[in-house]
C-alpha atoms as a PDB file:
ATOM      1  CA  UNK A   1     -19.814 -11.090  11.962  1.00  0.00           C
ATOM      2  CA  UNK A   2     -18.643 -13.134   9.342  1.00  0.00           C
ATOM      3  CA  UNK A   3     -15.071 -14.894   9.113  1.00  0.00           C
ATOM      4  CA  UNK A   4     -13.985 -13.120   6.431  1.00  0.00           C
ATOM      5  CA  UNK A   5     -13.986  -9.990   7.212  1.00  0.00           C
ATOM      6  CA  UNK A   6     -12.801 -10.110  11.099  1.00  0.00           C
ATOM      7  CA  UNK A   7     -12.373  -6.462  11.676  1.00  0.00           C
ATOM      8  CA  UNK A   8     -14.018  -4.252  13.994  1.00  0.00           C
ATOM      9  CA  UNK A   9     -15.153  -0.520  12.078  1.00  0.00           C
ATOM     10  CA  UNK A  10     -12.456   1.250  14.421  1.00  0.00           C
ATOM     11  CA  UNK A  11      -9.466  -1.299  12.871  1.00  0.00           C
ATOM     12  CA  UNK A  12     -10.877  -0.929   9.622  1.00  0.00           C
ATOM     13  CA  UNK A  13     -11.179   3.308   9.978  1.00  0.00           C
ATOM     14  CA  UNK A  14      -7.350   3.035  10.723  1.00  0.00           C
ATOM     15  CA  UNK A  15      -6.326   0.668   7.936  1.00  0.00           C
ATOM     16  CA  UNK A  16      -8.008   3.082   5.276  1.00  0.00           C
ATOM     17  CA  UNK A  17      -6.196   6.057   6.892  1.00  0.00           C
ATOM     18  CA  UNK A  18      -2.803   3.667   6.488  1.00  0.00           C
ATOM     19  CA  UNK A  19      -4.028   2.403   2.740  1.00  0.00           C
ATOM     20  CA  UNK A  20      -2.862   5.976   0.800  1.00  0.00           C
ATOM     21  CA  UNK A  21       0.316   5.800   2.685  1.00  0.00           C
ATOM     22  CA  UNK A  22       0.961   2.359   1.740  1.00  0.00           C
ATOM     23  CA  UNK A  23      -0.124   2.854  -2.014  1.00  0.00           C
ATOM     24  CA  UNK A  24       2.701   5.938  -2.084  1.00  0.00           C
ATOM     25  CA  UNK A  25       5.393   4.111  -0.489  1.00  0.00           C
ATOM     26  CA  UNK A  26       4.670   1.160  -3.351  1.00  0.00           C
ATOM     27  CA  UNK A  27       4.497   3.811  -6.413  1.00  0.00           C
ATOM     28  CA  UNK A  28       7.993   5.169  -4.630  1.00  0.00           C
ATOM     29  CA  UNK A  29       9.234   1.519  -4.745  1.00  0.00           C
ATOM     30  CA  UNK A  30       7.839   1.228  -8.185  1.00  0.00           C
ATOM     31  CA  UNK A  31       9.642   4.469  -9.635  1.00  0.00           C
ATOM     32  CA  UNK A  32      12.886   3.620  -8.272  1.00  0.00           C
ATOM     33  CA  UNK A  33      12.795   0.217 -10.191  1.00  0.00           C
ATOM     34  CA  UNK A  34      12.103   1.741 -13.343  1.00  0.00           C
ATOM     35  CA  UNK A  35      14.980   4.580 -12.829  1.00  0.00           C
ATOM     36  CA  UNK A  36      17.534   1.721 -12.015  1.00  0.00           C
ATOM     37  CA  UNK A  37      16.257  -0.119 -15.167  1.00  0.00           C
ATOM     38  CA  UNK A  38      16.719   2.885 -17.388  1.00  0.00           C
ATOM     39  CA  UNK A  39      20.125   3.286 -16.017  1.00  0.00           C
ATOM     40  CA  UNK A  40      20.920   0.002 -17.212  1.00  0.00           C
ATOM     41  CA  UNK A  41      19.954   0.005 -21.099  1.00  0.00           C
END
């Protein structure tokens, strides 16, 4: 096992199920941002 990568294949079979949904959520955040700034020129 080495120290860098301490996960087990179960934790690491959930965190790429919760990757995509994390990867939307920061495009979302991303989009917003650039609406507000075109509201603002």
């Amino acid at each position: 096992m080495s120290p860098v990568f301490p996960f087990k294949d179960h934790d690491f079979r959930c965190f790429q199920r919760a990757l995509p949904h994390l990867v939307n959520q920061a495009v979302d955040m991303v989009e917003e941002m650039v609406k507000e700034m075109d509201e603002h020129v």
